[in-house]
Protein backbone atom coordinates (compact mmCIF):
# COMPACT_ATOMS: atom_id res chain seq x y z
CA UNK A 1 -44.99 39.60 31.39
CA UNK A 2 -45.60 43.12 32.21
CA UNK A 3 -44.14 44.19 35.95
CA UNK A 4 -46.98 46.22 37.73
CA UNK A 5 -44.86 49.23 37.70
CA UNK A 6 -45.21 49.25 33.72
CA UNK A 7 -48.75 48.37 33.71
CA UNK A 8 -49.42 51.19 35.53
CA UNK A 9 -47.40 53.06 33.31
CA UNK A 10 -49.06 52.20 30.44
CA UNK A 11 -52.62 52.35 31.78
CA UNK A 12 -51.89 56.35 32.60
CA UNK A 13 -50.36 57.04 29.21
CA UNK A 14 -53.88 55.21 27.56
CA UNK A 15 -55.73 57.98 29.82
CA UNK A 16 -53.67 60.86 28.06
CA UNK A 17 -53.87 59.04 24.55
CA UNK A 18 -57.56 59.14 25.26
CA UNK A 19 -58.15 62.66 26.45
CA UNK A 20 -55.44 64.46 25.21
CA UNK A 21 -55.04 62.48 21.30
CA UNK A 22 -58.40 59.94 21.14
CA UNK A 23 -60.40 62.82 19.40
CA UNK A 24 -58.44 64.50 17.08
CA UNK A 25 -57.18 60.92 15.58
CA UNK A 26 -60.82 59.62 15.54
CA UNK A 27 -61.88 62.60 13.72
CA UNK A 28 -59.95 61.80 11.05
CA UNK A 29 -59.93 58.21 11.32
CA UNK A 30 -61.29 55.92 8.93
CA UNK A 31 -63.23 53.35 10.02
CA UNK A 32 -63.26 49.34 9.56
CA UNK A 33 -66.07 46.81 10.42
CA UNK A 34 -66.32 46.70 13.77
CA UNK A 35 -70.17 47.07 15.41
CA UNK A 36 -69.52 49.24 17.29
CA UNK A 37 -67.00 52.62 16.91
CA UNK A 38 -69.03 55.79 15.48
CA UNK A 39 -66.64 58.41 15.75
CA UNK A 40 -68.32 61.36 17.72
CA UNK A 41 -67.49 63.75 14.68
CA UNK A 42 -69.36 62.18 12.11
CA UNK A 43 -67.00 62.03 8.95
CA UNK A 44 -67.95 61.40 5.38
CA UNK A 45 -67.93 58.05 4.63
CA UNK A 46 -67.07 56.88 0.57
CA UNK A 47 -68.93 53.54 -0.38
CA UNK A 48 -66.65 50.69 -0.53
CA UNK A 49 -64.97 51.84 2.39
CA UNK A 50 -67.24 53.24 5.34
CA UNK A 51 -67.58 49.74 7.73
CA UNK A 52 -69.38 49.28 10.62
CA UNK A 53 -67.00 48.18 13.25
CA UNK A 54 -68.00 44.44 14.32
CA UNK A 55 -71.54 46.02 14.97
CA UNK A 56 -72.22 48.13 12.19
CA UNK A 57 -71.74 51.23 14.37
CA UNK A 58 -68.26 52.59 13.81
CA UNK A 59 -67.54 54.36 10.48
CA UNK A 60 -64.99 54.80 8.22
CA UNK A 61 -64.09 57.97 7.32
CA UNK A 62 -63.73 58.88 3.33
CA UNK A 63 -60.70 57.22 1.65
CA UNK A 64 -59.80 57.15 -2.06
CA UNK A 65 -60.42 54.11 -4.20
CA UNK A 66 -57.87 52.53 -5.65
CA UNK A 67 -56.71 53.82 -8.68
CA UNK A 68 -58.80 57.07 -8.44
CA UNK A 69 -60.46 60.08 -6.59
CA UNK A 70 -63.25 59.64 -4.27
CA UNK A 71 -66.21 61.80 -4.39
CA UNK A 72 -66.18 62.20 -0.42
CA UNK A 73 -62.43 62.37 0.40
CA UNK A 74 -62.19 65.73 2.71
CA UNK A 75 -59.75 68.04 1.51
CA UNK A 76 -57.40 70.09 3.64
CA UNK A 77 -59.12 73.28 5.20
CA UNK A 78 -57.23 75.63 2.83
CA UNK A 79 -58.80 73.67 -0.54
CA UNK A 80 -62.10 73.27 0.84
CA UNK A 81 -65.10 75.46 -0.91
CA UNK A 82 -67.28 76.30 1.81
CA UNK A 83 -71.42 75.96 0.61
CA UNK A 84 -73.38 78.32 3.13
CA UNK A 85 -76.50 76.32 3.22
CA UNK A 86 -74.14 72.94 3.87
CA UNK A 87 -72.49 74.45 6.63
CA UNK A 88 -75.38 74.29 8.63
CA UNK A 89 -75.83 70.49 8.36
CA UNK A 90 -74.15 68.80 11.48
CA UNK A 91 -73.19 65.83 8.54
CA UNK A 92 -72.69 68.02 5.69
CA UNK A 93 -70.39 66.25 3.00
CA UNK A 94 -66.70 67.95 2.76
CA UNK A 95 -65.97 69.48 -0.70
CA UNK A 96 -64.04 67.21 -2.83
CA UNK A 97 -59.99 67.49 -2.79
CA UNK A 98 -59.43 69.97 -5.59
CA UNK A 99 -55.44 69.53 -4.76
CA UNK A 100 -55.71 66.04 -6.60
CA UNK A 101 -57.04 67.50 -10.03
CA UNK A 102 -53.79 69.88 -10.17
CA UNK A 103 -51.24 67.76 -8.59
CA UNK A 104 -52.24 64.25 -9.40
CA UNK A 105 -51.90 63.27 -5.57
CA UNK A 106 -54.43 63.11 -2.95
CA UNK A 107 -53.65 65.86 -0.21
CA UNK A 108 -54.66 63.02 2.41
CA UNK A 109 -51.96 60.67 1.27
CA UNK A 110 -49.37 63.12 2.43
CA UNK A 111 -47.75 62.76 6.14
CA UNK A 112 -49.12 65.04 8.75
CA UNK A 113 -46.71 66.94 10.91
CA UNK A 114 -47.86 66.90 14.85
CA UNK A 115 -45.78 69.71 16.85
CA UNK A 116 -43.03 70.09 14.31
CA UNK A 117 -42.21 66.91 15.64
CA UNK A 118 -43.91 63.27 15.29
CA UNK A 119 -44.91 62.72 11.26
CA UNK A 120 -47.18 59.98 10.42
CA UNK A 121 -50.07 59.60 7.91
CA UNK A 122 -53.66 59.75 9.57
CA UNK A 123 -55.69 58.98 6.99
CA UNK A 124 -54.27 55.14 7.63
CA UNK A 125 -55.91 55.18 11.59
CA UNK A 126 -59.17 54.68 12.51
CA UNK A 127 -61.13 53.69 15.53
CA UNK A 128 -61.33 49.82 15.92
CA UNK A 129 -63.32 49.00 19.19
CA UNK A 130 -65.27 51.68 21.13
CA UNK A 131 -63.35 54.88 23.08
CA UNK A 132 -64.82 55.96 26.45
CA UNK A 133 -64.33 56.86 29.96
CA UNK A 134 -66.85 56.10 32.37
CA UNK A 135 -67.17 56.16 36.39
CA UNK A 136 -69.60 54.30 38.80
CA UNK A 137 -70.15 53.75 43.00
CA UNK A 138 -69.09 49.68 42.66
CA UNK A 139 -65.31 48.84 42.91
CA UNK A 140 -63.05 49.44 40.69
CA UNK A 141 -65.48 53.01 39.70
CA UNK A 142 -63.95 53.46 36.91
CA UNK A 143 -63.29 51.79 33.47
CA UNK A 144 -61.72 53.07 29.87
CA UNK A 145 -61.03 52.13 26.93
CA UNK A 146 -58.84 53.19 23.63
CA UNK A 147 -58.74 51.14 20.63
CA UNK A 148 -56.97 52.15 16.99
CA UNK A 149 -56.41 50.22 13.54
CA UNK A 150 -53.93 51.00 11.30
CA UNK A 151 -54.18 49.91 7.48
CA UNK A 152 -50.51 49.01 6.81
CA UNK A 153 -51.11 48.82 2.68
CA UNK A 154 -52.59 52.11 1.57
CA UNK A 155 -54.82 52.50 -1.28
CA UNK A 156 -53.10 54.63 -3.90
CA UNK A 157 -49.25 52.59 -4.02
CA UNK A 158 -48.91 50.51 -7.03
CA UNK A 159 -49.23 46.88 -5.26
CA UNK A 160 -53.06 48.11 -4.18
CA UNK A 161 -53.92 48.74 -7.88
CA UNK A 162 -52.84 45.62 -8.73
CA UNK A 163 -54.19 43.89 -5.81
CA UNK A 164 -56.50 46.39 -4.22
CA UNK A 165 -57.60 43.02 -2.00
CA UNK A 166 -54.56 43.29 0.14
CA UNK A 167 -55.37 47.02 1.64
CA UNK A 168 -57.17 44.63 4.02
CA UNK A 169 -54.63 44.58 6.30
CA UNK A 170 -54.87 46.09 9.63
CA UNK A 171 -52.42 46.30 12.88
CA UNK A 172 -54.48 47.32 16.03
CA UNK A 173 -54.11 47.66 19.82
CA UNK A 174 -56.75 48.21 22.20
CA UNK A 175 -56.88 48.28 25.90
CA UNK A 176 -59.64 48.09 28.83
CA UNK A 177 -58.61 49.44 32.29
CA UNK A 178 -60.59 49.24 35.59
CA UNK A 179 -58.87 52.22 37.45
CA UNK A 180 -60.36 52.06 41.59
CA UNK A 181 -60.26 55.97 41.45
CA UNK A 182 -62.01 55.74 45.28
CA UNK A 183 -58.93 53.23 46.17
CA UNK A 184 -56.80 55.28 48.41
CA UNK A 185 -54.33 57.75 48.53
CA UNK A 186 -53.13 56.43 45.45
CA UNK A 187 -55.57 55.41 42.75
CA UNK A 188 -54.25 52.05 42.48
CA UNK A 189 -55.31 50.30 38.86
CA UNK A 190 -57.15 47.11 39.34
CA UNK A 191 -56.58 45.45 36.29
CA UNK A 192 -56.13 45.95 32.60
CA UNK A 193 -56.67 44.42 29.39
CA UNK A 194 -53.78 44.43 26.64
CA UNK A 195 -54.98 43.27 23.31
CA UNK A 196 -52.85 43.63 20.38
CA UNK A 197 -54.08 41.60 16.71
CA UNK A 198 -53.17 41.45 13.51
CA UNK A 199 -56.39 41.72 10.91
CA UNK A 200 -57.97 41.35 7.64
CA UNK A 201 -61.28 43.15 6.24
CA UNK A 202 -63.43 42.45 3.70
CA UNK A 203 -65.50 45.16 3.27
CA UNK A 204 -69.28 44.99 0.57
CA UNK A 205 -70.99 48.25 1.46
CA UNK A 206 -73.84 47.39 -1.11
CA UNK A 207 -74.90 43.77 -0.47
CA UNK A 208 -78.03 43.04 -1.40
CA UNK A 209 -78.55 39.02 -0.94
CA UNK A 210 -80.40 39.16 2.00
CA UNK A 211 -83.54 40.67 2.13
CA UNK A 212 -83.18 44.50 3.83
CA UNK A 213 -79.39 44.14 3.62
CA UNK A 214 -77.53 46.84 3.37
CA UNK A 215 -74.12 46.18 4.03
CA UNK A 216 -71.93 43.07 4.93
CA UNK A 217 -68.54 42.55 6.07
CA UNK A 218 -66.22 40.00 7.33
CA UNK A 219 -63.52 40.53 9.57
CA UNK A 220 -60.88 38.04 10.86
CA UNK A 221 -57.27 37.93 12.92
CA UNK A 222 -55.19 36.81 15.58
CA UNK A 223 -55.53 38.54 18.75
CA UNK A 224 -53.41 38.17 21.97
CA UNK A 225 -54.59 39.35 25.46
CA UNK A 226 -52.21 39.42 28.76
CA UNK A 227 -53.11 41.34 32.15
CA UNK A 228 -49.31 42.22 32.05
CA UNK A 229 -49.42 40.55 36.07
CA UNK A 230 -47.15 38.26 37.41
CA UNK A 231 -47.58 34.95 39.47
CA UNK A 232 -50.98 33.52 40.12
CA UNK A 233 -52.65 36.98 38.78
CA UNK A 234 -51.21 36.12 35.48
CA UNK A 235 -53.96 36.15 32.15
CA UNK A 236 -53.36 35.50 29.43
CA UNK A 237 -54.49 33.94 26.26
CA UNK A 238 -54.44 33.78 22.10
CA UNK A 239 -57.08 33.52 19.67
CA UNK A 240 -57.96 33.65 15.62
CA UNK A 241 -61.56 34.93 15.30
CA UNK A 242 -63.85 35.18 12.28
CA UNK A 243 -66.80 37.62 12.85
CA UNK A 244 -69.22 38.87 9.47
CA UNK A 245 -71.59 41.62 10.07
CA UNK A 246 -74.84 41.97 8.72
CA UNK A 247 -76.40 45.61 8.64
CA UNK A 248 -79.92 46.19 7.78
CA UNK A 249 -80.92 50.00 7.34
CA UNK A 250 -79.12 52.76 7.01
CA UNK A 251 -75.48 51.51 5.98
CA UNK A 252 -73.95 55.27 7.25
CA UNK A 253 -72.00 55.69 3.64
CA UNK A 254 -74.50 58.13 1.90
CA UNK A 255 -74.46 61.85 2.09
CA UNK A 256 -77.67 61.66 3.94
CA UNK A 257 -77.48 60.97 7.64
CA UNK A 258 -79.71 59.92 10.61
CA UNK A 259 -81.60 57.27 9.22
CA UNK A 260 -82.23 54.19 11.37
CA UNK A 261 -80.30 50.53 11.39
CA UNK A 262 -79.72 46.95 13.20
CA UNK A 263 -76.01 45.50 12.62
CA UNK A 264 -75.70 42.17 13.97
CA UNK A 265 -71.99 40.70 14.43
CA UNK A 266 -71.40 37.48 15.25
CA UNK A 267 -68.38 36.06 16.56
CA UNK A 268 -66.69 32.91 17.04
CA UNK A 269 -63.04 31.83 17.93
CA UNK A 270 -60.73 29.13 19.40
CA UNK A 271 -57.79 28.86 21.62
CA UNK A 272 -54.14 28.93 19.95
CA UNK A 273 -51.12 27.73 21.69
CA UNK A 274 -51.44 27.53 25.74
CA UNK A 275 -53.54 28.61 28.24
CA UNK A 276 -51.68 27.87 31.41
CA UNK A 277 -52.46 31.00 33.43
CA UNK A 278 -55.68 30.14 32.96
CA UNK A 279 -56.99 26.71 31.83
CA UNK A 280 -60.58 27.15 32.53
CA UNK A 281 -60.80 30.56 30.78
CA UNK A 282 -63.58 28.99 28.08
CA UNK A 283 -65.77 27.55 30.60
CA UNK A 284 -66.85 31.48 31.22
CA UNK A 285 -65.90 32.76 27.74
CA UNK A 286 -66.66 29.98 25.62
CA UNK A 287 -65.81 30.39 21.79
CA UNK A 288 -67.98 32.95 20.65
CA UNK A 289 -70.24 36.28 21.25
CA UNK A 290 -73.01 38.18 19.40
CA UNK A 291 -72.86 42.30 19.69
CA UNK A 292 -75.80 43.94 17.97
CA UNK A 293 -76.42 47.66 17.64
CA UNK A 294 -79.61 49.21 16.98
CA UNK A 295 -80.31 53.05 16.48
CA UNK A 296 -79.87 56.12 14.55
CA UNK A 297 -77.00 57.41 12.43
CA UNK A 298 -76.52 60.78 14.80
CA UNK A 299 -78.86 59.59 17.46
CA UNK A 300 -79.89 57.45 19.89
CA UNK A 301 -78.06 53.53 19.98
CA UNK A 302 -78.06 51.02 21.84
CA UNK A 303 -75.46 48.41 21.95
CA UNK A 304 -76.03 45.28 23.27
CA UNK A 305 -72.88 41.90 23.70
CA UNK A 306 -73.65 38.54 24.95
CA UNK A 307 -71.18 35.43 25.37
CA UNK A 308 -72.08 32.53 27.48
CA UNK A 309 -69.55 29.94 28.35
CA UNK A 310 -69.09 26.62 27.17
CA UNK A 311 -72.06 25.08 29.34
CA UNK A 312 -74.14 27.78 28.56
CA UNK A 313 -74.02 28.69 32.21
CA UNK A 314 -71.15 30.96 32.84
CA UNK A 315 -71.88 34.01 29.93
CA UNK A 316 -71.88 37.97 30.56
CA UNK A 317 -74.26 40.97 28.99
CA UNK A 318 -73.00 44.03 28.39
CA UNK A 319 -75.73 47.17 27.28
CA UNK A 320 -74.14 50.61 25.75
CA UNK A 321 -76.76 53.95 25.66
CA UNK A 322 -74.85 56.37 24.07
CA UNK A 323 -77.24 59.75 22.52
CA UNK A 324 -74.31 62.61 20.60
CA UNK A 325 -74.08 65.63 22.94
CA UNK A 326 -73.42 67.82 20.00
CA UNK A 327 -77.00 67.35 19.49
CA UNK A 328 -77.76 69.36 22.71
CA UNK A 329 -74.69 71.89 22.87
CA UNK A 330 -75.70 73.14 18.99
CA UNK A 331 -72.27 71.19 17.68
CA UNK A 332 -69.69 72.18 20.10
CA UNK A 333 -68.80 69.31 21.98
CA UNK A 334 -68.00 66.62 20.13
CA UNK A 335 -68.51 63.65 22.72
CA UNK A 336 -70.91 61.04 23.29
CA UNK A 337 -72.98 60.62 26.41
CA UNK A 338 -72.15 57.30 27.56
CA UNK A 339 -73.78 54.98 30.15
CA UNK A 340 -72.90 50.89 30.66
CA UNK A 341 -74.21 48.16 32.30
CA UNK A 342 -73.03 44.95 32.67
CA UNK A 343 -73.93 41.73 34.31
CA UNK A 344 -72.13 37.87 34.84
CA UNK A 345 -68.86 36.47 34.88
CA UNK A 346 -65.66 38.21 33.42
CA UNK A 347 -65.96 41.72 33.07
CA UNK A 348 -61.92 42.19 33.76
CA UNK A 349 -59.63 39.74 32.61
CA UNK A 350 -58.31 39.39 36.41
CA UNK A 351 -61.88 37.88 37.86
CA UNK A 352 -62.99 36.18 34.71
CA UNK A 353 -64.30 33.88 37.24
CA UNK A 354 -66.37 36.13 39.04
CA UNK A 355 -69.58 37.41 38.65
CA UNK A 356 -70.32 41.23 38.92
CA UNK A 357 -72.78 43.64 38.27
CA UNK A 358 -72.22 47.26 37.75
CA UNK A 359 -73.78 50.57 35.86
CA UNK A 360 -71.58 53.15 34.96
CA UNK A 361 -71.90 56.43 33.43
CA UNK A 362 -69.21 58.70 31.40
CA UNK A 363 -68.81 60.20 28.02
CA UNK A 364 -66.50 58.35 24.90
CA UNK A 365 -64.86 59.54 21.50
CA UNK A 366 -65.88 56.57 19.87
CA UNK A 367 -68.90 54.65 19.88
């Protein structure tokens, strides 16, 4: 376990991650399913590889096939070919990477360099659960949360084109914090959610076998989540989860953006080695959830995640509004307008046996 001292710690640095490197890395994130997680730049997304995140409402952003170019894969600023009239599209389509046809590599393949210093490869991250920051009046006021993926097979190494299944793999961390920011002379955090998993996903971005389907996808890991507390306010608990998602509508991988869609994710799990800190945990979670999103590519959505526990009697709702306020600054702030409400037992991990209600209101990265 965690002391508090660390949790703290780590809590802060998720605030920096969020406001000082959240947007730039979901910019150029590509996406997985998860239903929820639009980015609030809206990249290009290439078929085969643009997901809705569990809900259908996070996106990937443009990767290369295996084995070849993609039509959508953006190009660094100094090979991109500027069109005049597709500059004025909020989600024009990037020019292709012209640095492939003469060097036989794709440009996004290539580390990045971050302050002459840290050197990684972005085009591997993307947004895996929601991003946001958002305040209220009830205690703890105020919540976050950062969540990343990282693919750890790429697309274009030799074991991809002969298995390109296996680029399925993910890593990912995310985190939920209730931060009392009314608490006293010093801000005390309340409690925090650490969930690290290791993933698979299966990715169709043109299934057709259900009537109005336009996508499907199936994602499934092992998850871990700890409070990082000590003594009797020690959580914790392990799970493998399988969770497909259906999207009907606009599937958010065609040049064309803004059109409307349902994605509807659910999720069911069990319990993996002991849950001693807290043996009554699936009487109020129970051993599954269903998140739906409903809205427009660009617009308006509404995200909506019920679990009940396992009599049924014990369950939580959660509802996400979230409208792009690039929309209403004419494309310079890149942010989402974000307000949340939720209602029973188990918003924190800490008082999974209590039930709250609370509406806040903030703005997030990722949606």
């Amino acid at each position: 376990m965690l002391s508090s001292d660390m949790v703290k710690s780590i809590a802060a640095t998720g605030v920096l991650v969020i406001c000082c490197l959240g947007a730039p890395a979901a910019a150029q994130a590509q996406a997985a399913p998860v239903v929820h997680g639009e980015p609030a730049t809206r990249p290009s997304v290439t078929p085969g590889r643009g997901v809705p995140n569990w809900l259908g409402g996070e996106e990937e952003a443009a990767k290369p096939q295996a084995g070849g170019a993609s039509a959508e894969i953006p190009a660094p600023a100094s090979a991109v070919t500027v069109d005049s009239a597709a500059s004025t599209q909020p989600f024009a389509t990037p020019a292709p990477d012209a640095s492939r046809a003469q060097t036989g590599e794709d440009a996004r393949e290539r580390p990045r360099v971050e302050t002459g210093m840290l050197e990684y490869l972005a085009v591997r991250f993307a947004p895996h659960e929601p991003m946001y920051f958002v305040a209220g009046f009830a205690e703890p006021t105020s919540k976050f949360q950062f969540s990343l993926k990282y693919q750890v097979i790429g697309d274009e190494g030799s074991l991809a084109r002969a298995a390109p299944w296996v680029t399925g793999f993910h890593l990912a961390y995310s985190q939920t914090s209730f931060w009392d920011l009314a608490g006293g002379e010093s801000n005390p955090f309340f409690d925090s959610s650490y969930r690290p998993e290791v993933l698979y996903l299966y990715e169709q971005p043109d299934a057709k076998w259900l009537p109005g389907l336009a996508r499907f996808d199936v994602q499934t890991g092992l998850r871990h989540e700890s409070n990082g507390q000590e003594g009797p306010d020690s959580r914790s608990l392990n799970m493998v989860y399988v969770q497909p998602v259906f999207t009907f509508g606009d599937p958010g991988t065609g040049a064309a953006r803004g059109g409307f869609f349902v994605a509807v994710a659910p999720r069911v799990w069990g319990y993996v080695f002991n849950l001693d800190d807290n043996p009554d945990i699936a009487e109020y979670r129970g051993y599954g959830d269903l998140r739906v999103v409903a809205g427009w590519r660009g617009g308006w959505q509404l995200s909506a995640l019920g679990r009940m526990g396992n009599d049924w009697d014990k369950g939580g709702l959660e509802l996400s509004l979230s409208y792009p306020l690039r929309n209403i600054t004419r494309g310079n702030l890149d942010l989402y307008l974000y307000g949340q409400f939720w209602t029973g037992y188990g918003e924190s991990l800490l008082e999974y046996e209590e039930s709250t209600t609370t509406f806040r209101l903030g703005v997030a990265i990722v949606r």
